[in-house]
N, C-alpha and C. Protein backbone atom coordinates (compact mmCIF):
# COMPACT_ATOMS: atom_id res chain seq x y z
N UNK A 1 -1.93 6.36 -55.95
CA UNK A 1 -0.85 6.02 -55.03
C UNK A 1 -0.90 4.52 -54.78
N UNK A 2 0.69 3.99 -54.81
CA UNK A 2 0.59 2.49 -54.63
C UNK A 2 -0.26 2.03 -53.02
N UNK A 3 -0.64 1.20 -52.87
CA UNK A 3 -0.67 0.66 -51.73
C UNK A 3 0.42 0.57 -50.80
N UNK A 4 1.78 0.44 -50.91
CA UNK A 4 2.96 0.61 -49.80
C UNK A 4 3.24 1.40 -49.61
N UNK A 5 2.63 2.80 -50.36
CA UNK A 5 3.02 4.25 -50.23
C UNK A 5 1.87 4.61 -49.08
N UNK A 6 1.26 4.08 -48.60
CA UNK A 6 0.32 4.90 -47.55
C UNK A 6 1.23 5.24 -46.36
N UNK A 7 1.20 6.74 -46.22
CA UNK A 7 1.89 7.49 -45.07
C UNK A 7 1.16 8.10 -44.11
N UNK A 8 -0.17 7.24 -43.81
CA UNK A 8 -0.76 7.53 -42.80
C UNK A 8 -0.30 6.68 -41.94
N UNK A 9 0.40 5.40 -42.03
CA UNK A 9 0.96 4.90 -40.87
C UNK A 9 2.43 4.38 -41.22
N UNK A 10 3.18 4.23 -40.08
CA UNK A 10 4.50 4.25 -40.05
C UNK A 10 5.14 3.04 -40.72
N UNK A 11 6.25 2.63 -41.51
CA UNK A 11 6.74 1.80 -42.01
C UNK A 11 7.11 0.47 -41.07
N UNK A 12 6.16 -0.75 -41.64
CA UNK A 12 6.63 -1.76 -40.55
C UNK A 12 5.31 -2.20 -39.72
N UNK A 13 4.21 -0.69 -39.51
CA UNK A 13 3.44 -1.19 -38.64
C UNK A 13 2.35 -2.66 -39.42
N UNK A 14 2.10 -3.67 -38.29
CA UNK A 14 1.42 -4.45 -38.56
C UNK A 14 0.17 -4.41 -38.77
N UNK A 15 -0.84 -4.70 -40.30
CA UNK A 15 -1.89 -4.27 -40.59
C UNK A 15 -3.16 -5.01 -40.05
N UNK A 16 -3.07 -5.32 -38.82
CA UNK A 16 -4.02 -6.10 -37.81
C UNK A 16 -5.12 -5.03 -37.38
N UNK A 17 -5.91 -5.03 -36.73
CA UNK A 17 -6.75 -4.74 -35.96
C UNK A 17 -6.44 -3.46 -34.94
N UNK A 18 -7.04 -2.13 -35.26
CA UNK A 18 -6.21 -0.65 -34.71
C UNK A 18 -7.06 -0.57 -33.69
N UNK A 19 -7.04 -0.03 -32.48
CA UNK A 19 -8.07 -0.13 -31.43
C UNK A 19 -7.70 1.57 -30.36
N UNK A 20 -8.69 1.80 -30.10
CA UNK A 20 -7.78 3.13 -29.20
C UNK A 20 -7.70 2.73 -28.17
N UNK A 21 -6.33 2.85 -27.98
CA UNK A 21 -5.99 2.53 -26.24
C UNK A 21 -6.57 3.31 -25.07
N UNK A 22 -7.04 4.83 -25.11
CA UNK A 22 -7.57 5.15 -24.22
C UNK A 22 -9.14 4.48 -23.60
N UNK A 23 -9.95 3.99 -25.02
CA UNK A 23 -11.01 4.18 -24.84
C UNK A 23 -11.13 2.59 -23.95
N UNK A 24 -10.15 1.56 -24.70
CA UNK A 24 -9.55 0.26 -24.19
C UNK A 24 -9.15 0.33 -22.38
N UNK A 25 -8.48 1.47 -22.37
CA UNK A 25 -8.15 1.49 -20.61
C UNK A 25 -9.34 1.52 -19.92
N UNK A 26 -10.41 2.51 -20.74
CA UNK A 26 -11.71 3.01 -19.95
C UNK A 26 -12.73 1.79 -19.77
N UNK A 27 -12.50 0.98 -20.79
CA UNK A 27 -13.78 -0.30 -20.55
C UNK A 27 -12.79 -1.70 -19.58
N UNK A 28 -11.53 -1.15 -19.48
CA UNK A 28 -10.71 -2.42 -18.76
C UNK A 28 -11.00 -1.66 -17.19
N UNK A 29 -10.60 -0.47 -16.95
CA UNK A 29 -11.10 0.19 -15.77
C UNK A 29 -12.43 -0.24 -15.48
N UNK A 30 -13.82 0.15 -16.10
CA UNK A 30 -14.92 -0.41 -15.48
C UNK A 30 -15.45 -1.60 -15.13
N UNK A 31 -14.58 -2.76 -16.15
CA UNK A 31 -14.73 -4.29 -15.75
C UNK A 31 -14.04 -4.69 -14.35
N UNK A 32 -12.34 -3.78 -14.52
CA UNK A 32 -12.11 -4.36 -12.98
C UNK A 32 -12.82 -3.91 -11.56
N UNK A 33 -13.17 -2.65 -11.67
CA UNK A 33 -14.15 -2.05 -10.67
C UNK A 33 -15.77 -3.07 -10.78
N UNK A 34 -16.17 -3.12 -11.98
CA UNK A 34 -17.13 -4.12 -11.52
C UNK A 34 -16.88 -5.55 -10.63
N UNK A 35 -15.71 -6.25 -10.94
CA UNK A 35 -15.04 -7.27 -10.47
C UNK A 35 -15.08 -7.47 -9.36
N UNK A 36 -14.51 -6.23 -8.73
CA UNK A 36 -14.87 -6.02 -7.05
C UNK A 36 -16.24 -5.30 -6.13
N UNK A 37 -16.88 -5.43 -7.05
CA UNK A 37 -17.92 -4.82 -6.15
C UNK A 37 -18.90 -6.08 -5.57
N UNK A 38 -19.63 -5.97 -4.55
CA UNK A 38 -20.41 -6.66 -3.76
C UNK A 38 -21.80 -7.09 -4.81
N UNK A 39 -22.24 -5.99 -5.77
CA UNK A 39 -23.38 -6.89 -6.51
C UNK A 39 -22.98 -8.18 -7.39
N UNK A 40 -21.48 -7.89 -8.30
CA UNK A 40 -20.53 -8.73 -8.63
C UNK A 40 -20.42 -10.48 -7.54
N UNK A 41 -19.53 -10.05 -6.24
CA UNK A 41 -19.30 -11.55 -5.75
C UNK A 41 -21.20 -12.03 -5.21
N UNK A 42 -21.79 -11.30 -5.06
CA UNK A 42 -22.91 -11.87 -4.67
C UNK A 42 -23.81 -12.61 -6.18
N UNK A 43 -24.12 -12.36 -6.74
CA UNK A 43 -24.31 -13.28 -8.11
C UNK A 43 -23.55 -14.26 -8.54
N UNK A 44 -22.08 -14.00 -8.48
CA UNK A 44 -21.47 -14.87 -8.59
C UNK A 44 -21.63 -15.83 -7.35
N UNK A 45 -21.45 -15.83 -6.16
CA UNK A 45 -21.74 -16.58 -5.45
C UNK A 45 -22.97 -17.60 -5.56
N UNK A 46 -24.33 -16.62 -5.83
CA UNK A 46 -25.26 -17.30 -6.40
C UNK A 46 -25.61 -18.29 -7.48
N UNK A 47 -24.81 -17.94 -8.38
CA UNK A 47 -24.64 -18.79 -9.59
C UNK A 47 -24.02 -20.02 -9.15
N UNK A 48 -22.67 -20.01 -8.57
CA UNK A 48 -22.23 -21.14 -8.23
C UNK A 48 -22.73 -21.95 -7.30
N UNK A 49 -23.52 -21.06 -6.51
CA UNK A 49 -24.03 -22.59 -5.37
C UNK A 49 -25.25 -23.13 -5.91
N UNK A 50 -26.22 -22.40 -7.40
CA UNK A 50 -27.02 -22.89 -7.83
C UNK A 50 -26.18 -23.55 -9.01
N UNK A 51 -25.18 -23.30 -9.36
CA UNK A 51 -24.92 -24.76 -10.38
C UNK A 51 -24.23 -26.07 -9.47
N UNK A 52 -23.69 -25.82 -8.04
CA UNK A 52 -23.60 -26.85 -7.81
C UNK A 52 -24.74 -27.52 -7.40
N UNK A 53 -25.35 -26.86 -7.02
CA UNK A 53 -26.87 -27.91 -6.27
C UNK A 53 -27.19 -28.37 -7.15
N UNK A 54 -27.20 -27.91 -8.27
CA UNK A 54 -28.24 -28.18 -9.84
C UNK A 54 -27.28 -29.81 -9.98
N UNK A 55 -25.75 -29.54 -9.83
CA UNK A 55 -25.43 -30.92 -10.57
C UNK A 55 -25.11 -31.78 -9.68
N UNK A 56 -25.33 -31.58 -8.13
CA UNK A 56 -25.59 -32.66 -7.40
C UNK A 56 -27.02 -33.81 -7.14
N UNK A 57 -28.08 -32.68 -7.21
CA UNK A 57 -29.34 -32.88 -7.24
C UNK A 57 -29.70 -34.21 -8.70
N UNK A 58 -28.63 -33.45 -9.37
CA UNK A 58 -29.17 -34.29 -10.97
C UNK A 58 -28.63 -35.50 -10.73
N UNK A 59 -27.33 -35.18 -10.15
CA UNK A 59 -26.43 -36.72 -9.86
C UNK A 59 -26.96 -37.99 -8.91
N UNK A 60 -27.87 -37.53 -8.29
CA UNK A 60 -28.30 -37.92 -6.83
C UNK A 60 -29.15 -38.80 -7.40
N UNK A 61 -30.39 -37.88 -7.91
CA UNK A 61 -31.34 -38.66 -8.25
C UNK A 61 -31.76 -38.93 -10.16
N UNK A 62 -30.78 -38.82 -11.12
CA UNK A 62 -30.97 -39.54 -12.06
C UNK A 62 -29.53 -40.05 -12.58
N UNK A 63 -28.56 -40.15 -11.81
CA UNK A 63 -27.62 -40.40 -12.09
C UNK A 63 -25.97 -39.63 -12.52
N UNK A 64 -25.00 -40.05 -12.24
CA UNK A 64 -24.07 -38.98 -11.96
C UNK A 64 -23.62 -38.76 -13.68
N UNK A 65 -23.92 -39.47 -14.77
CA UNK A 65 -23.98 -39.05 -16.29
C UNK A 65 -25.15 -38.15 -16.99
N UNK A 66 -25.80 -37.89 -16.07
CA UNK A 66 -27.00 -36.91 -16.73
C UNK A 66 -27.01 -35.62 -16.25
N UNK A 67 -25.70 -35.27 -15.26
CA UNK A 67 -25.23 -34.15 -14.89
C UNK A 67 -24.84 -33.64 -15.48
N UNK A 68 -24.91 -32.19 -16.54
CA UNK A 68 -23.72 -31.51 -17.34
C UNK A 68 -22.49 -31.53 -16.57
N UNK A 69 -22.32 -31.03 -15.20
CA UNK A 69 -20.99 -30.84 -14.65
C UNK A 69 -20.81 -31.75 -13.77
N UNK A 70 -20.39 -33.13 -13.31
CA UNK A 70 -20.79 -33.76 -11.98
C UNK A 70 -19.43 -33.70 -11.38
N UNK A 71 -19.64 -33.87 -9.98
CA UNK A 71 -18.81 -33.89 -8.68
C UNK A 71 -17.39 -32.86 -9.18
N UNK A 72 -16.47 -33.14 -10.00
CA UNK A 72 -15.66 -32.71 -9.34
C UNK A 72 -15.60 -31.15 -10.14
N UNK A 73 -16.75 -30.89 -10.93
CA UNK A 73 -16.91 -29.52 -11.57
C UNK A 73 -16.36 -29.27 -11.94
N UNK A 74 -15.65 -29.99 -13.07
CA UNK A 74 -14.48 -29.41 -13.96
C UNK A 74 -15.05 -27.91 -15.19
N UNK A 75 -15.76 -27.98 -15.97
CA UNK A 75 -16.90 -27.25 -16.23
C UNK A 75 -16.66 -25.80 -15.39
N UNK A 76 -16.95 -25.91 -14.08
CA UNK A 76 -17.30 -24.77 -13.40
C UNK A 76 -15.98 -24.48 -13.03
N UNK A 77 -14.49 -25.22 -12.74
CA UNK A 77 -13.40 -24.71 -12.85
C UNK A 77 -13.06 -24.09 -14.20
N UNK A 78 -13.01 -24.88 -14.55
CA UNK A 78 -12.53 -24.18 -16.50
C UNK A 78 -13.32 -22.59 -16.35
N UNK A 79 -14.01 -22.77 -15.63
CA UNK A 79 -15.01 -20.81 -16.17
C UNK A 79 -14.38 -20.07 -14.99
N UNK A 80 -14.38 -20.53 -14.15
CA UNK A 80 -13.21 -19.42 -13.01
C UNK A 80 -11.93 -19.26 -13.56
N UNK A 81 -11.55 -20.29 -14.16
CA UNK A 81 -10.18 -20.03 -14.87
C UNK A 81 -9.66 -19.31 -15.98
N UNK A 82 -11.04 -19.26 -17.01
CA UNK A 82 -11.33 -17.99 -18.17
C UNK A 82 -11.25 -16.63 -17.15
N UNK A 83 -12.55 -16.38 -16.38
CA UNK A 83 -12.40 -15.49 -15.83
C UNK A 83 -11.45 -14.77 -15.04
N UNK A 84 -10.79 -15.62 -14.67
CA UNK A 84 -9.59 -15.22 -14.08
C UNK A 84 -8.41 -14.72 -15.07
N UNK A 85 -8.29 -15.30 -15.96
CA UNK A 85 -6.93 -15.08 -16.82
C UNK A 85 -7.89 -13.72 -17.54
N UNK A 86 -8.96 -13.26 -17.58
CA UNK A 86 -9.50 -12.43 -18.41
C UNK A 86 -9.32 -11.03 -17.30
N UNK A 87 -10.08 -11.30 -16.23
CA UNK A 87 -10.27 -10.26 -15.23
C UNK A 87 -8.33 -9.67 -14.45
N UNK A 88 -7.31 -10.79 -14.23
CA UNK A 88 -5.81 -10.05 -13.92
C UNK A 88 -5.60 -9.59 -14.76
N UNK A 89 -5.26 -9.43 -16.14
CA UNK A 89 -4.63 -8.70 -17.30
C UNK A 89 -5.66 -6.68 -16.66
N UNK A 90 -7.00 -7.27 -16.95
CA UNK A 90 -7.96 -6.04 -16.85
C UNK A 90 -7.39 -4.82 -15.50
N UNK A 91 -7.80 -6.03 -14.74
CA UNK A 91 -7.43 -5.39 -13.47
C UNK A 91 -5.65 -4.66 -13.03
N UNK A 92 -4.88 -5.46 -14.39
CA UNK A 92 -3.63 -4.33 -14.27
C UNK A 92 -3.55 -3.49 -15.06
N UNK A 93 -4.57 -3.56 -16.27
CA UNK A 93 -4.17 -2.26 -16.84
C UNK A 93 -5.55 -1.10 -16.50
N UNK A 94 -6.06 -1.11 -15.14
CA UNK A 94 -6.92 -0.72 -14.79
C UNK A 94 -6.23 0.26 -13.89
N UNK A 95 -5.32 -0.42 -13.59
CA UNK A 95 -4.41 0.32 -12.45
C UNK A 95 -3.35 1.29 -13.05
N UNK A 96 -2.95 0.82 -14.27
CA UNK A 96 -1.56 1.62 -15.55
C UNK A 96 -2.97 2.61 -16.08
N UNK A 97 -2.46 4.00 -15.54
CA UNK A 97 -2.89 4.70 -16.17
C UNK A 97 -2.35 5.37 -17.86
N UNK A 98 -3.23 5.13 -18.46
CA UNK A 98 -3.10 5.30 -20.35
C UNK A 98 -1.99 6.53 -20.59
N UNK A 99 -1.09 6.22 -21.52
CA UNK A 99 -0.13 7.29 -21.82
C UNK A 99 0.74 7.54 -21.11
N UNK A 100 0.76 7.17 -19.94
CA UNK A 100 1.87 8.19 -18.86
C UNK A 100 2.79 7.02 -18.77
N UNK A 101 4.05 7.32 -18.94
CA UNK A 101 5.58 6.33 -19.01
C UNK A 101 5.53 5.68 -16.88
N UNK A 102 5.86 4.38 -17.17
CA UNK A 102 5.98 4.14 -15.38
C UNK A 102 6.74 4.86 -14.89
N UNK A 103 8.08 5.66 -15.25
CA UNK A 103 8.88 6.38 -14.69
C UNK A 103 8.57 7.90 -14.32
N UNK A 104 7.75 8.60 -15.03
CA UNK A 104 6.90 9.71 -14.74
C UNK A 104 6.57 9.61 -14.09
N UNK A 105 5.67 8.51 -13.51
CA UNK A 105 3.89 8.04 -12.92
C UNK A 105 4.31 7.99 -11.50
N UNK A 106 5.92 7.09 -11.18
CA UNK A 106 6.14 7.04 -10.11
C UNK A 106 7.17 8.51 -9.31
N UNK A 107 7.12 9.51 -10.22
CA UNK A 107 8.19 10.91 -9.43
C UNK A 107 6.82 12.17 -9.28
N UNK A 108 6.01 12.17 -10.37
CA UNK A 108 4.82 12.94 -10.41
C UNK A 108 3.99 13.05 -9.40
N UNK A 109 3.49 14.22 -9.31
CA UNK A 109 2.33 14.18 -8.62
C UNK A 109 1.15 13.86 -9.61
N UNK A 110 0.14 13.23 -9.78
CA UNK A 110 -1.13 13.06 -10.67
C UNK A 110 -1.53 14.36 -11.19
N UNK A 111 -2.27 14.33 -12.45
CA UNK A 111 -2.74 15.95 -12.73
C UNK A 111 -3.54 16.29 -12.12
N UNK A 112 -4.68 15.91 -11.42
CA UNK A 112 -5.71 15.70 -10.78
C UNK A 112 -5.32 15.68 -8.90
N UNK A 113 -4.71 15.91 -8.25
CA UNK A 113 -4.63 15.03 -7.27
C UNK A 113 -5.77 15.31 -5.90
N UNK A 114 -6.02 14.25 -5.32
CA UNK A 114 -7.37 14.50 -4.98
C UNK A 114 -6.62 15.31 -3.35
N UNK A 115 -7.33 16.52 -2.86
CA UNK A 115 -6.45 17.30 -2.17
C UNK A 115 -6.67 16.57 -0.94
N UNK A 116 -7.22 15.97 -0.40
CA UNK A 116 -7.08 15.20 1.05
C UNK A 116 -6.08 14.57 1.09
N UNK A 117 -5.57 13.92 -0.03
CA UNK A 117 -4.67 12.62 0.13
C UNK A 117 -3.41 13.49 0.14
N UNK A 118 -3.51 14.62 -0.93
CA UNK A 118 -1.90 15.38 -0.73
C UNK A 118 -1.59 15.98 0.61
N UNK A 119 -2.82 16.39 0.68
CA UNK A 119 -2.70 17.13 2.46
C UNK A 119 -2.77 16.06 3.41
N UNK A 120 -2.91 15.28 3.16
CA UNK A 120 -2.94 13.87 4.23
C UNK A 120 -1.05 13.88 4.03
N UNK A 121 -0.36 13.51 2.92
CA UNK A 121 0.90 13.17 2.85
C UNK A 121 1.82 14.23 3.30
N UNK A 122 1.31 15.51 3.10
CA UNK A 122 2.15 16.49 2.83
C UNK A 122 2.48 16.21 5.11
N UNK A 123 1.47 16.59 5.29
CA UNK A 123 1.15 16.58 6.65
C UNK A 123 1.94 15.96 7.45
N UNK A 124 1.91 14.06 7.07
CA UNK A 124 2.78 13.07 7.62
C UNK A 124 4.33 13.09 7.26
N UNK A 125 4.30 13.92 5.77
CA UNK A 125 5.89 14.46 6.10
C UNK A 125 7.02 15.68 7.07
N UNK A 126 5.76 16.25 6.99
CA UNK A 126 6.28 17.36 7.96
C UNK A 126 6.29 16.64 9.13
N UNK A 127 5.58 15.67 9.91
CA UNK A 127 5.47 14.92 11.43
C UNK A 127 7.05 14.39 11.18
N UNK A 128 7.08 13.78 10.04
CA UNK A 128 8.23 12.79 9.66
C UNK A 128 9.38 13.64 10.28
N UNK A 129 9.61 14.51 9.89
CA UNK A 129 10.89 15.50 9.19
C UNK A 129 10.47 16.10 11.07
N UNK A 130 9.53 16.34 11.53
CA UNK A 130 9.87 16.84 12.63
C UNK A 130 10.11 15.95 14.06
N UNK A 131 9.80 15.02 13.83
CA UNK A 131 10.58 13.80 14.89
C UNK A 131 11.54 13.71 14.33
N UNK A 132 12.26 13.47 13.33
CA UNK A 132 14.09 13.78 13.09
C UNK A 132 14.89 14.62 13.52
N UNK A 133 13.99 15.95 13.41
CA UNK A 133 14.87 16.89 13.81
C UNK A 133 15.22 16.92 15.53
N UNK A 134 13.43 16.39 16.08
CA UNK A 134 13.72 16.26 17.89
C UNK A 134 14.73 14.95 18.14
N UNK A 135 14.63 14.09 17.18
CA UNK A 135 15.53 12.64 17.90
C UNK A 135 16.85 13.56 17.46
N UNK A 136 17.37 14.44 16.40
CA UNK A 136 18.64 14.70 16.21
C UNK A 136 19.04 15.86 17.66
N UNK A 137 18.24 16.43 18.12
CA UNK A 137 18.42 17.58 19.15
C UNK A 137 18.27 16.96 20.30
N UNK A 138 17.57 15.71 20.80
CA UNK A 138 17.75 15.38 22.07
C UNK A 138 18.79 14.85 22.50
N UNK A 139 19.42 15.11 23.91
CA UNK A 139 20.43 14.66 24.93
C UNK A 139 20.47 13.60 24.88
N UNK A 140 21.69 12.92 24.81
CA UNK A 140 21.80 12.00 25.53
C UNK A 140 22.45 11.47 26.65
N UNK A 141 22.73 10.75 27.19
CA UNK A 141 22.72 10.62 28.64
C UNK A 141 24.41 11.20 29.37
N UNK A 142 25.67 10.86 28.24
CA UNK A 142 26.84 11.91 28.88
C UNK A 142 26.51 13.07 28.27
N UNK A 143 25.92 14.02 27.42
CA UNK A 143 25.54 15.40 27.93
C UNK A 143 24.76 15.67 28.98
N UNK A 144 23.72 15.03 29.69
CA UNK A 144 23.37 15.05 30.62
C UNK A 144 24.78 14.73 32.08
N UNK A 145 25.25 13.85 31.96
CA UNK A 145 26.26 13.84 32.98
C UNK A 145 27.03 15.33 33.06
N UNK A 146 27.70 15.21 31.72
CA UNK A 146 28.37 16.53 32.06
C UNK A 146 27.93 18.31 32.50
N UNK A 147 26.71 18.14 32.36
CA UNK A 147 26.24 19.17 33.11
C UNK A 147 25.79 18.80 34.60
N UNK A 148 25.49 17.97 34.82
CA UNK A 148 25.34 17.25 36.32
C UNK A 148 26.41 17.42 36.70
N UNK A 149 27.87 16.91 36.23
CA UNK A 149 29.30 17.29 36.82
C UNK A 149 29.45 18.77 37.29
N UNK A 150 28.76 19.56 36.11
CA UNK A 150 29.55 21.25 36.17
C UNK A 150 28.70 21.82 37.45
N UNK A 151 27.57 21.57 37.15
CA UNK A 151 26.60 22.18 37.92
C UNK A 151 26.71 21.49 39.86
N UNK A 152 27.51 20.02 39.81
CA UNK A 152 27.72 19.81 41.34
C UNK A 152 29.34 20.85 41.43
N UNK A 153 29.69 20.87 40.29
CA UNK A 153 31.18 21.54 40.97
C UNK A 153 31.06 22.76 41.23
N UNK A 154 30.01 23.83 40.51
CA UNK A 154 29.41 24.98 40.69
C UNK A 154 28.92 25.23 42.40
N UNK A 155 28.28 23.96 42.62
CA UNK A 155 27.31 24.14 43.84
C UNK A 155 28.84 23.80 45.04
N UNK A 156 29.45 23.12 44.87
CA UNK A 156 30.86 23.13 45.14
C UNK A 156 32.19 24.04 45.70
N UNK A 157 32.19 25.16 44.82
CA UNK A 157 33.04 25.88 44.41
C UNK A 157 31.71 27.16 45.68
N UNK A 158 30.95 27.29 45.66
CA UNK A 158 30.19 28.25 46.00
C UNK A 158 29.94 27.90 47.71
N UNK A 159 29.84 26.69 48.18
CA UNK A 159 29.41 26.65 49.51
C UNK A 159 31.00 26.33 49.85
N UNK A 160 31.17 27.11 51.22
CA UNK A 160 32.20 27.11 52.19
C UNK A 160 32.61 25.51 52.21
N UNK A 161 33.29 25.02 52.78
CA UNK A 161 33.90 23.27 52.98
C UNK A 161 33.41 22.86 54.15
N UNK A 162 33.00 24.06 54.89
CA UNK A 162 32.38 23.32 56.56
C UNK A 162 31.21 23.87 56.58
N UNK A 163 30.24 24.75 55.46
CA UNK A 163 28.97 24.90 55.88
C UNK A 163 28.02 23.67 55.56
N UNK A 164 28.09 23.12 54.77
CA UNK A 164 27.53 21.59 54.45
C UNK A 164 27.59 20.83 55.60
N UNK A 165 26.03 20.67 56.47
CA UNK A 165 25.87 19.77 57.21
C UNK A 165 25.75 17.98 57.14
N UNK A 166 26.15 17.43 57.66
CA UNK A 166 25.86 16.31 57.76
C UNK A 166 25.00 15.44 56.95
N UNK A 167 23.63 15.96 57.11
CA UNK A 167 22.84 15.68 56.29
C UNK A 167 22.28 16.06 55.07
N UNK A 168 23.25 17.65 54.45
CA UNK A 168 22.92 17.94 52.89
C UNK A 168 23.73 17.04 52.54
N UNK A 169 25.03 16.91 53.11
CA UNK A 169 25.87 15.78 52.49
C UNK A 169 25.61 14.76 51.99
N UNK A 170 24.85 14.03 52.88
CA UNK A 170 24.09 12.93 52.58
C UNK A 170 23.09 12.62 51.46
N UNK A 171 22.33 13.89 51.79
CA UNK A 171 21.32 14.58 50.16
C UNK A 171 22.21 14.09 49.05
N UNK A 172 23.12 14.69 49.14
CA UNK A 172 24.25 14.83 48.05
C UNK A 172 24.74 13.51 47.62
N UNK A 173 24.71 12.71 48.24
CA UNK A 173 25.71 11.51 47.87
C UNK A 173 24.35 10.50 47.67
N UNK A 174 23.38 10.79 48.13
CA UNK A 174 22.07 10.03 47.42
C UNK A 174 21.82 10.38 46.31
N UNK A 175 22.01 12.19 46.17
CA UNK A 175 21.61 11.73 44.50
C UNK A 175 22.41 11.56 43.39
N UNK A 176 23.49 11.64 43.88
CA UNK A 176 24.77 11.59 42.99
C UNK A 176 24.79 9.60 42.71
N UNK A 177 24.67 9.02 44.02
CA UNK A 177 24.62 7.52 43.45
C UNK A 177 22.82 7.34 42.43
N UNK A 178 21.75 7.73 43.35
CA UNK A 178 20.65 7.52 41.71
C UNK A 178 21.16 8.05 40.14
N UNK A 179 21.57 8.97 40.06
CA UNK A 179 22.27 9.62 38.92
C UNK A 179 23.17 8.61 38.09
N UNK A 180 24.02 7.93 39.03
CA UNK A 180 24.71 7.23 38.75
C UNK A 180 24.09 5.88 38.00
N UNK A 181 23.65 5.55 39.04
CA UNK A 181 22.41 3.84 38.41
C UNK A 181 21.53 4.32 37.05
């Protein structure tokens, strides 16, 4: 069989370097999790305040040309700056889980899903959905009037015109003006 006849891979593909993407997500996943962990910034921290001492110390006392890196640490920028352009790429496809389309990823539930967090969500939707339903069912202030109206015309309609003393009257017209305010 010729060589352009190989139909183990698709017409077109580029004959570079084949790599498996899963196994690729799995070592980009453990670099960015190393990235953030506390044994991580603490070495790193260490390293850098011992290479700066190292190239101040050198600068100080044999001169600021016998420093590999002096004062303004260009050297030690240039390597935060590898690391950096190395560690964001990692750290997003650490987060893109392998195979699954973004449009799936974001309507799906995970295959896995860890059950606290669903029962944590599921939970705060039902709270959700049930303060809607009380802000949609509570009164507001002319349904409240208008039963205040029916219910003085009730109390109204029921007491005689001259049994009301003096002073229920008064009752009456106090709370009818708070009601009012």
């Amino acid at each position: 069989m010729a060589r352009g006849d190989d139909l183990s891979r698709p017409k077109g593909t580029p004959g570079g370097p084949s790599y498996d993407p899963d196994a690729f997500g799995a070592v980009a996943e453990r670099l960015a999790r190393f990235f953030g962990t506390p044994r991580y910034l603490v070495a790193q921290t260490f390293i850098v305040l011992v290479w700066i001492a190292y190239n101040i110390f050198v600068a100080i006392n044999y001169g600021k040309n016998d420093a590999f890196d002096p004062y303004p640490f260009i050297l030690l920028n240039l390597a935060f700056s590898t690391q950096a352009a190395y560690a964001a790429p990692l750290i997003l496809l650490a987060q893109k889980p392998a195979g699954r389309p973004r449009q799936v990823r974001g309507r799906a539930r995970p295959a896995t899903p860890t059950p606290v967090r669903w029962r944590r969500t599921e939970y705060l939707a039902r709270e959700i959905a049930a303060v809607r339903l009380a802000v949609d069912q509570k009164a507001d202030r002319d349904e409240i009037f208008e039963v205040l109206e029916r219910l003085t015309q009730a109390v109204e309609r029921l007491q005689p015109a001259g049994v009301l003393d003096a002073e229920a009257a008064d009752d009456l017209d106090d709370l009818d003006d708070e009601v009012s305010d």
